[in-house]
Protein backbone atom coordinates (compact mmCIF):
# COMPACT_ATOMS: atom_id res chain seq x y z
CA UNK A 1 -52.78 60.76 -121.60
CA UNK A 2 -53.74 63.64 -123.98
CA UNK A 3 -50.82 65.85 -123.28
CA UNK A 4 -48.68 62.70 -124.38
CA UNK A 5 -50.13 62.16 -127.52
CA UNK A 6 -47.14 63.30 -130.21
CA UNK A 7 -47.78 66.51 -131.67
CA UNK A 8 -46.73 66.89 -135.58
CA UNK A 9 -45.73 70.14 -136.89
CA UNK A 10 -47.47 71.05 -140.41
CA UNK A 11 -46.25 73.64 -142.75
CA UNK A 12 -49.05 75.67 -142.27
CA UNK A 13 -47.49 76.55 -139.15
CA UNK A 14 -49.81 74.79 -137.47
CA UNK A 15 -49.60 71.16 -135.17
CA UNK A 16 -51.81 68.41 -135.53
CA UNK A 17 -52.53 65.45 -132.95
CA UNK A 18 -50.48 62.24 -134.37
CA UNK A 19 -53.65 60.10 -133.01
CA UNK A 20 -56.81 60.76 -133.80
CA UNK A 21 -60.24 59.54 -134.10
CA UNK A 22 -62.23 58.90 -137.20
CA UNK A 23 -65.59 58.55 -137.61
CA UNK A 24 -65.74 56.94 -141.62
CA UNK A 25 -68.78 54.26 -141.82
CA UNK A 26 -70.28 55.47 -138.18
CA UNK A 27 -74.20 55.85 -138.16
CA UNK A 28 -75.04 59.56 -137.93
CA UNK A 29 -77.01 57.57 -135.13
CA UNK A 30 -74.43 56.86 -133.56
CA UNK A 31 -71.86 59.36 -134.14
CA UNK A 32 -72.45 61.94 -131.35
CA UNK A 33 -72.17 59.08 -128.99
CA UNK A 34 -69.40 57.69 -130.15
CA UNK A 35 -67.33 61.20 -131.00
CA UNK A 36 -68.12 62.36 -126.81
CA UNK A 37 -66.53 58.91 -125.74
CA UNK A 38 -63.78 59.23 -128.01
CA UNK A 39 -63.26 62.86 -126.76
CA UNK A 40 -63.62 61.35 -122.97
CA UNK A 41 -61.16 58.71 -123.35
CA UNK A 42 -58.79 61.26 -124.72
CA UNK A 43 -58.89 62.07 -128.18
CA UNK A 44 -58.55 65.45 -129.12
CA UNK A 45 -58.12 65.10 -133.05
CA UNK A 46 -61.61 63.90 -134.78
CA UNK A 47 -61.42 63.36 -138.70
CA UNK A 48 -65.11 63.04 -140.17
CA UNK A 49 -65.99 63.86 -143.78
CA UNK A 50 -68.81 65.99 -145.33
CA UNK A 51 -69.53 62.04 -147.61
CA UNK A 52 -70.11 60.64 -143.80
CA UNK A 53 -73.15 62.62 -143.57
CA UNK A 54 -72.33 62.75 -139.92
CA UNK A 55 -70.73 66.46 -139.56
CA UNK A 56 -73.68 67.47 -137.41
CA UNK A 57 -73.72 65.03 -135.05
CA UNK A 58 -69.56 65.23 -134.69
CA UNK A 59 -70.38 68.85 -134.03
CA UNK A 60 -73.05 68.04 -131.10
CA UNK A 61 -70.03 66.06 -129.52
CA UNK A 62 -67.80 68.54 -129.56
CA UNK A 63 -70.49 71.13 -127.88
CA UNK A 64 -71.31 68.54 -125.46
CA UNK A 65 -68.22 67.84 -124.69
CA UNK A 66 -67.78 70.89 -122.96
CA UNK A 67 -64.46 70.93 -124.31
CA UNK A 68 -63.05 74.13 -125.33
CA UNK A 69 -62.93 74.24 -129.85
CA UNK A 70 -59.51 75.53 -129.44
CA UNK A 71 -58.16 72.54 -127.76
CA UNK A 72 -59.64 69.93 -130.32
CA UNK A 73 -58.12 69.35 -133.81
CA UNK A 74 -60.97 69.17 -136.59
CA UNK A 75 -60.79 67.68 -140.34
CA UNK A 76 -63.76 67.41 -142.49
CA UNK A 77 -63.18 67.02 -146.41
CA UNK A 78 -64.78 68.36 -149.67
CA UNK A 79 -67.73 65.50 -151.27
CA UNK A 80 -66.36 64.51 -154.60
CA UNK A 81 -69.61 65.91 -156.38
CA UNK A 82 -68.57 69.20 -155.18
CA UNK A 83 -65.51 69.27 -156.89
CA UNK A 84 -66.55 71.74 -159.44
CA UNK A 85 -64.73 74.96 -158.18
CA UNK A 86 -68.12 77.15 -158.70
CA UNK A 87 -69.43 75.03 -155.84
CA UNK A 88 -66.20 74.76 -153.59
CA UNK A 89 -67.28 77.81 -151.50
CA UNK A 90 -71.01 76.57 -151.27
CA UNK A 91 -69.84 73.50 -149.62
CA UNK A 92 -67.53 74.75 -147.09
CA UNK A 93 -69.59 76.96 -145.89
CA UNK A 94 -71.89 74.42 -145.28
CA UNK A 95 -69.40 72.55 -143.84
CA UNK A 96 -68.70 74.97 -141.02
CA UNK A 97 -72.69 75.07 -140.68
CA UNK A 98 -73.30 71.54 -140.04
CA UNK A 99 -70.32 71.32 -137.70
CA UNK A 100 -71.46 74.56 -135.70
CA UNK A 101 -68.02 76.37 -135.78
CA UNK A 102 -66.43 79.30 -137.57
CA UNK A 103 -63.06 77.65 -138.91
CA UNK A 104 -61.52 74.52 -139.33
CA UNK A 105 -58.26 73.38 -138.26
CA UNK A 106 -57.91 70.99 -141.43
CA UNK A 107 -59.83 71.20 -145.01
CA UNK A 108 -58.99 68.10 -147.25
CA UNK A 109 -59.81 67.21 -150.95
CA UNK A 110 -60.97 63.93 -150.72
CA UNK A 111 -60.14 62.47 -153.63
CA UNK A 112 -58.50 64.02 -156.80
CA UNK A 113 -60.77 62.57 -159.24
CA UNK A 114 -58.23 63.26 -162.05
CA UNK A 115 -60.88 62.52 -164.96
CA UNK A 116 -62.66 65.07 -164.36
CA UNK A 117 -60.17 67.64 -164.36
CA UNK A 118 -60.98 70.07 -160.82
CA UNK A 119 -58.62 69.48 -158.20
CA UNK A 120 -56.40 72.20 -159.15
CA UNK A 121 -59.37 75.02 -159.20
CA UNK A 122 -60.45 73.22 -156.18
CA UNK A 123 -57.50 73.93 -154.56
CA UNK A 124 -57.12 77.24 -155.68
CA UNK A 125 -60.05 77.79 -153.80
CA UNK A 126 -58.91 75.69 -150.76
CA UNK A 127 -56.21 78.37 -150.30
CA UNK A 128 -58.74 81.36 -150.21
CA UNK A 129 -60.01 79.30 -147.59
CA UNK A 130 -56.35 79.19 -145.53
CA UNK A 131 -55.77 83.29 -146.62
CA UNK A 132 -59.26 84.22 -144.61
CA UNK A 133 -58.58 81.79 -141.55
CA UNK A 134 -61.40 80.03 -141.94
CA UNK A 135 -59.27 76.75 -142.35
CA UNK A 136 -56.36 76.97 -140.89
CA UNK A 137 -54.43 73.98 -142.39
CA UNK A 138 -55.74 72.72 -145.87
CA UNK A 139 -54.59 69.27 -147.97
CA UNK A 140 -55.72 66.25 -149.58
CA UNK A 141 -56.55 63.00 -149.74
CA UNK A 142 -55.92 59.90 -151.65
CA UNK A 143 -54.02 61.84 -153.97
CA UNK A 144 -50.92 60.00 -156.12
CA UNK A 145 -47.18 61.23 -157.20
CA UNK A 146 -48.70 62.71 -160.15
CA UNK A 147 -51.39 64.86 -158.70
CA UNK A 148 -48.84 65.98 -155.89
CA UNK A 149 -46.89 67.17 -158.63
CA UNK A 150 -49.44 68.83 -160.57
CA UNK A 151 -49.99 70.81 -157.42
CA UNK A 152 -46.75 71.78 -156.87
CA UNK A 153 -46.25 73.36 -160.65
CA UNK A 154 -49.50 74.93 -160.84
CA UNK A 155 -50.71 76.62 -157.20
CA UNK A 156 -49.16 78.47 -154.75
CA UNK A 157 -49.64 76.53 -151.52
CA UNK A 158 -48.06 73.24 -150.29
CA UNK A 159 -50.65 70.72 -149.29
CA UNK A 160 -50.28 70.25 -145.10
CA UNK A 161 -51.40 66.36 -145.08
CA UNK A 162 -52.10 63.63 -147.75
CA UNK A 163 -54.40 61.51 -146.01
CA UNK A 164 -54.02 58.07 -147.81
CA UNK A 165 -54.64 54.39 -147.27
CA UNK A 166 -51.40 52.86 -145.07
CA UNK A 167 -51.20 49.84 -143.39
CA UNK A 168 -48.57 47.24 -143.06
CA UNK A 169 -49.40 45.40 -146.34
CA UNK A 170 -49.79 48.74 -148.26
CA UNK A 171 -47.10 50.71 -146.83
CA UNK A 172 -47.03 54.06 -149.79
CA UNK A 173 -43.01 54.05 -149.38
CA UNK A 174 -42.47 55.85 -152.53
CA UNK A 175 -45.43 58.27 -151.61
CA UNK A 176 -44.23 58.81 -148.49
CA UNK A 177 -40.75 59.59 -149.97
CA UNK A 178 -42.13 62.44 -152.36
CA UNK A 179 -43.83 64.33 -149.60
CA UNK A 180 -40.92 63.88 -146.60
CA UNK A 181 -39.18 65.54 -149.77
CA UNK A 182 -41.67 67.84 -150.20
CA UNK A 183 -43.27 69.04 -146.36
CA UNK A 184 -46.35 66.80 -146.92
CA UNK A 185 -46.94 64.56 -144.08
CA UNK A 186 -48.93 61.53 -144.42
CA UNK A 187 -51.84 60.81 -142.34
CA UNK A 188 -52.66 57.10 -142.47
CA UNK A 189 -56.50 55.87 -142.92
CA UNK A 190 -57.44 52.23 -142.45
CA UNK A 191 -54.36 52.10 -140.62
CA UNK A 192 -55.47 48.82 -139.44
CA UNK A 193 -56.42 47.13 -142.73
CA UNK A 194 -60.22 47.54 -142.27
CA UNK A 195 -59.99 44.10 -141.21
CA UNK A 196 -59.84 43.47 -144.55
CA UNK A 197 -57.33 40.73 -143.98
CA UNK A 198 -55.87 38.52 -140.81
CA UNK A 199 -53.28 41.68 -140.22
CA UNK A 200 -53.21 40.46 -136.09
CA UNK A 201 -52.38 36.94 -136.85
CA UNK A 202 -48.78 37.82 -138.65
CA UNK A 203 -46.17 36.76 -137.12
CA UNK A 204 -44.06 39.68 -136.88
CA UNK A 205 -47.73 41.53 -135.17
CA UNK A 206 -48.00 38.75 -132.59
CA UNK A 207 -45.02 38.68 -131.73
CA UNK A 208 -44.41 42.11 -131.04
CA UNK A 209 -47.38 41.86 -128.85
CA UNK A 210 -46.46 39.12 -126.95
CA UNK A 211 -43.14 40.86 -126.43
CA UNK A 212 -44.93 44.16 -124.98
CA UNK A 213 -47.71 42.72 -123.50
CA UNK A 214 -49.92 44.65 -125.63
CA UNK A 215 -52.62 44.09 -128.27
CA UNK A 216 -51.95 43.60 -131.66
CA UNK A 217 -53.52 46.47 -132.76
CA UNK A 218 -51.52 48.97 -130.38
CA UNK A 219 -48.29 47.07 -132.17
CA UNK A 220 -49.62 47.93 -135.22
CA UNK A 221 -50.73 51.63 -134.51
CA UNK A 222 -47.16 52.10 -133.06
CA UNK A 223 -45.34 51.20 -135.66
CA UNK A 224 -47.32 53.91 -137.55
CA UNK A 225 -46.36 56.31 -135.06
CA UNK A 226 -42.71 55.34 -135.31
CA UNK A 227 -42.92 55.27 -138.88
CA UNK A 228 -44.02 59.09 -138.93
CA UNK A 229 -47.57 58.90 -139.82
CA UNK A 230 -50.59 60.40 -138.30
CA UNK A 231 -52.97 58.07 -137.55
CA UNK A 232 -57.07 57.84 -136.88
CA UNK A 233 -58.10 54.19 -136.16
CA UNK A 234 -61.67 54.33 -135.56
CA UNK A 235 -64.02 52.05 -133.08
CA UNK A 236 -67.56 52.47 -131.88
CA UNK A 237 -66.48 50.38 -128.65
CA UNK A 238 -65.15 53.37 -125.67
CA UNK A 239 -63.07 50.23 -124.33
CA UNK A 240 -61.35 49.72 -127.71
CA UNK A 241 -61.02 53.69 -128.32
CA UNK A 242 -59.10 53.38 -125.23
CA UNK A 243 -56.73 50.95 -125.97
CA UNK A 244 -55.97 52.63 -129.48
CA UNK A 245 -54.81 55.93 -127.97
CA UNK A 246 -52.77 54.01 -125.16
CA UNK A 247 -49.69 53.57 -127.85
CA UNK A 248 -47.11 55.44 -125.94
CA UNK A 249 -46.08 53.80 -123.11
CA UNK A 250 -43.56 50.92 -124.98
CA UNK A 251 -41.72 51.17 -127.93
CA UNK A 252 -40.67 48.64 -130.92
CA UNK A 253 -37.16 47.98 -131.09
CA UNK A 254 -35.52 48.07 -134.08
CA UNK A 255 -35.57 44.42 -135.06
CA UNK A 256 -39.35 44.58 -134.93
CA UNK A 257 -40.15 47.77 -136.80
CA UNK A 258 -38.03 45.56 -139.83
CA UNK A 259 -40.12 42.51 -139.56
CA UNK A 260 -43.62 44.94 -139.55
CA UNK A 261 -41.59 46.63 -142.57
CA UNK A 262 -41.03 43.22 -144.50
CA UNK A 263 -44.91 42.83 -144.55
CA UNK A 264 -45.31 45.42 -147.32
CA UNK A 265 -46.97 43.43 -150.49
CA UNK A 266 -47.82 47.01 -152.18
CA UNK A 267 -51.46 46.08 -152.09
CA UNK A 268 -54.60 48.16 -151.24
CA UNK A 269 -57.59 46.57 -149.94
CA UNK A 270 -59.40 50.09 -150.66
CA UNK A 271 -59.91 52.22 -153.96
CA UNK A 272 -57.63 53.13 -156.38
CA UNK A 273 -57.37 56.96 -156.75
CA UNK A 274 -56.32 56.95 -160.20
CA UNK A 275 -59.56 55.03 -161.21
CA UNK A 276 -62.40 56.86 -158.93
CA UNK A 277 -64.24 59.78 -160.65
């Protein structure tokens, strides 16, 4: 199943797993348990965060795992309170610490925090980070047209990945326009709403899933995956980590990608990054 999963290429010359695992709201607890199943099952892309507070433990599971670092696909991302670009190197560093490794294979900006003014020293020091090989695809997260664009004037490196809030009632079409344009792909969190609304009950969901005798969740991460986003559904349950990563053995015809499409109400059910600082 692993050597089936879709591999994207990123302008850092680099490829990326189009499913992955994420690990946002697991106990540190729980995390190394949950990170070993998810790497059992099949998963060989695992996006934590260094706001998580569970890098250590996703770094256990990897060790554990017994599976070689080169073959696994790792994203962690920069804590908004160390934003300021004196402390930029501080906190990759201990980044790379808490994970137990020596590079990563993704560095993100979490969030742009535009009030305050950083992102673009921040990223000037994210691409020290891809000159030295210590990350060896860097991007960001949650970030708007505007910020994109500030990037783009003012520093020297393309962002890899905007990893952004996408799901079939907040679909980012005119985001996702900008950085097709542009060589940005766009890596879809709460791909499945949160379960922040009844997203398996639409119509167009069930009956895509009745047609493919599938769940409604593997309609819904497949139409990400025919979309062109990389996706990281998350689930503490190895039986439902399972089911999320089997995606590519049926395909939605054209009629139902449109009626998944036709969901789009332009609405978030997480934060706004033009208003987080």
């Amino acid at each position: 199943m692993t050597n089936s999963v879709p591999q994207i290429a990123l302008n850092s010359g680099r490829t990326i797993p189009q499913v992955g695992f994420g690990v946002f709201l697991v106990d540190p607890a729980d995390t190394q348990r949950v990170v070993e199943d998810a790497l059992a099952v099949g998963y060989r892309h695992i996006d934590t965060a260094t706001g998580y507070n569970n890098e250590t433990e996703v770094g256990a599971a990897i060790r554990a795992s017994g599976i070689p670092r080169e073959e696994i696909f790792l994203t962690t991302k920069l804590r908004n309170d160390h934003h300021k670009a004196r402390d930029v190197d501080g906190a990759f560093a201990r980044s790379l610490e808490m994970l137990g490794i020596d590079y990563l294979d993704l560095y993100l900006i979490h969030w742009p925090m535009p009030a305050n003014g950083f992102f673009v020293d921040t990223w000037r020091t994210f691409e020290t980070f891809f000159a030295d090989g210590r990350a060896r695809s860097i991007g960001v997260s949650n970030f708007l047209v505007p910020h994109l664009e500030t990037l783009l004037a003012e520093t020297d490196i393309v962002p890899a990945v905007n990893q952004v809030e996408l799901h079939p009632i907040f679909q980012q079409r005119e985001l996702r326009a900008f950085q097709a344009t542009h060589g940005i792909h766009t890596e879809a969190w709460g791909p499945l709403g949160q379960g922040k609304y009844d997203l398996f009950g639409m119509e167009p969901i069930q009956a895509a899933a009745k047609a493919h005798a599938v769940q409604p969740a593997q309609v819904v991460l497949r139409w990400h995956l025919q979309t062109g986003n990389i996706v990281i559904p998350k689930s503490n349950s190895r039986d439902r980590m399972a089911q999320n990563l089997d995606i590519l053995g049926f395909e939605l015809d054209a009629q139902e990608m449109a009626a998944i499409d036709a969901l789009d109400e332009n609405r978030r059910v997480g934060g706004d990054p033009a208003e987080i600082n």
